[in-house]
Protein backbone atom coordinates (compact mmCIF):
# COMPACT_ATOMS: atom_id res chain seq x y z
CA UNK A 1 9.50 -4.30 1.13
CA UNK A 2 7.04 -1.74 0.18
CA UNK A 3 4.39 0.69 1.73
CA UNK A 4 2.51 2.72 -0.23
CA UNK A 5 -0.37 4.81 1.18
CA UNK A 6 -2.43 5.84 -2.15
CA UNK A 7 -3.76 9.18 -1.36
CA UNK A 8 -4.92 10.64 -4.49
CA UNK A 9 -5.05 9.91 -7.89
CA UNK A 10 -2.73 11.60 -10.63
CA UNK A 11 -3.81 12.14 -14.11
CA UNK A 12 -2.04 11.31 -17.02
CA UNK A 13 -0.25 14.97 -17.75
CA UNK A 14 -0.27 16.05 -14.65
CA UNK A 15 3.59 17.06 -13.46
CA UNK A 16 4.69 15.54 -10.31
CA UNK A 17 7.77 15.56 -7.76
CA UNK A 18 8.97 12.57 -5.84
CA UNK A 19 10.76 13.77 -2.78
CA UNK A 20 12.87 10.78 -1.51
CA UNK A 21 14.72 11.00 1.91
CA UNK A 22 16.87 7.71 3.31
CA UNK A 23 15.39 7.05 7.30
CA UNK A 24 18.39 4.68 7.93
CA UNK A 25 20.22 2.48 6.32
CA UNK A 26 22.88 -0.71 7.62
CA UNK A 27 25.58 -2.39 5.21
CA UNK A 28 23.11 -4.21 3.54
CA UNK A 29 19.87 -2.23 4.11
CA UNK A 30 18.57 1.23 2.77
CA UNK A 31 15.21 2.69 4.30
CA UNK A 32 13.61 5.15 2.01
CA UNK A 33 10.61 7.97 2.57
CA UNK A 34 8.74 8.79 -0.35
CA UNK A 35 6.38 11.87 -1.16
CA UNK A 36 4.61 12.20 -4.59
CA UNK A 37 3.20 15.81 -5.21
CA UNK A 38 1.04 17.17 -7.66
CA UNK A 39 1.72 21.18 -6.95
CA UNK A 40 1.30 21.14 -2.91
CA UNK A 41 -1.33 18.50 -2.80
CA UNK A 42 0.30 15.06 -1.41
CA UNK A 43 -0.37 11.94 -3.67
CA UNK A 44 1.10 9.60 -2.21
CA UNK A 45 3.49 8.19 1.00
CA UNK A 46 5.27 5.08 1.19
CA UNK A 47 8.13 3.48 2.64
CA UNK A 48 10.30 1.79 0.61
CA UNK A 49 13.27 -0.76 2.06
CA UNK A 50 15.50 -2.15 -0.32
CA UNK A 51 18.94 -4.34 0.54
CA UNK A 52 22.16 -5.37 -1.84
CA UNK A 53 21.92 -8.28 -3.42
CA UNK A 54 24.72 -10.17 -4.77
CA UNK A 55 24.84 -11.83 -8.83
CA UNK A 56 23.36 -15.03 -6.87
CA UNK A 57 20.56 -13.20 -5.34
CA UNK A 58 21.90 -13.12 -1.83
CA UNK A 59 21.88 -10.19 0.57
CA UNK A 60 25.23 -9.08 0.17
CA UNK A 61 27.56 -5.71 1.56
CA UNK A 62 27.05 -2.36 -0.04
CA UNK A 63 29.88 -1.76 -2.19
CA UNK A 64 32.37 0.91 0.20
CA UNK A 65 31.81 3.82 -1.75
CA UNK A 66 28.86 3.74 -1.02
CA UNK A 67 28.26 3.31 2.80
CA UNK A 68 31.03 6.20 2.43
CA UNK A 69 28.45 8.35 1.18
CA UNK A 70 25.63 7.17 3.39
CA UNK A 71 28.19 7.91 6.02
CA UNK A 72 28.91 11.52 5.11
CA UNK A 73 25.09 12.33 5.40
CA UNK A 74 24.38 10.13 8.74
CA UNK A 75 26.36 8.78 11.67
CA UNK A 76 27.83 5.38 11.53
CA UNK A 77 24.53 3.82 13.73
CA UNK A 78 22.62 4.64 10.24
CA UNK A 79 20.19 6.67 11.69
CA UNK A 80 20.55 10.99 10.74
CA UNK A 81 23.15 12.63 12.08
CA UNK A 82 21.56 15.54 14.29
CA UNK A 83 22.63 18.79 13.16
CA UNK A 84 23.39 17.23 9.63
CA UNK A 85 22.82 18.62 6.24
CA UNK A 86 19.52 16.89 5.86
CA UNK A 87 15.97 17.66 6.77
CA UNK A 88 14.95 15.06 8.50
CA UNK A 89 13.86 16.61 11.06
CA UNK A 90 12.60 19.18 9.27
CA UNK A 91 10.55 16.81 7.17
CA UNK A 92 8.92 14.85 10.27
CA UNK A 93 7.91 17.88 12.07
CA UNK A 94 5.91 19.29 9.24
CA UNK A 95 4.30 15.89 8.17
CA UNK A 96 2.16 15.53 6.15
CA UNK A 97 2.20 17.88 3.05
CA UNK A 98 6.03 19.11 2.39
CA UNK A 99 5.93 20.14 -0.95
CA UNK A 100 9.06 22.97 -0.78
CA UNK A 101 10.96 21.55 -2.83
């Protein structure tokens, strides 16, 4: 599924950034955040949720290497790992324009 909040338009040379941050993920389901900028100003804000699929369409297990990574960056309940090396936190408490990239 997909949630995109269109804020403001972009041009056709203008030079974005896409920050992307994972909210939570399961073995079969990823949870994304995602921030387009132009310079400072936010574009747009969705929420993106994507799951593994297998070669018959099927919602299958992440391979293990990578619910290993997943793993390293959050705690095994799939939701950040307080203290972590993220900023989630970080991010949420400074909603809506976090352009430092």
């Amino acid at each position: 599924t997909c949630n995109i909040e269109y804020l403001k338009p972009a041009n056709f040379e203008d030079i974005l950034k896409v920050k992307t941050l994972i909210l939570s993920f399961s073995k079969a389901k990823i949870e994304f955040k995602q921030f387009i900028y132009r310079e400072k100003q936010l574009l747009i804000d969705s929420t993106v949720v994507i799951v593994s699929v297998n070669t018959d369409g099927k919602i299958s297990k992440m391979p293990n290497e990578m619910l290993e990574i997943l793993e390293h960056k959050f705690c095994k309940c799939g939701q950040p790992a307080r203290g972590g090396n993220h900023i989630l936190d970080q991010l949420i408490s400074e909603m809506p324009d976090y352009p430092d990239f």
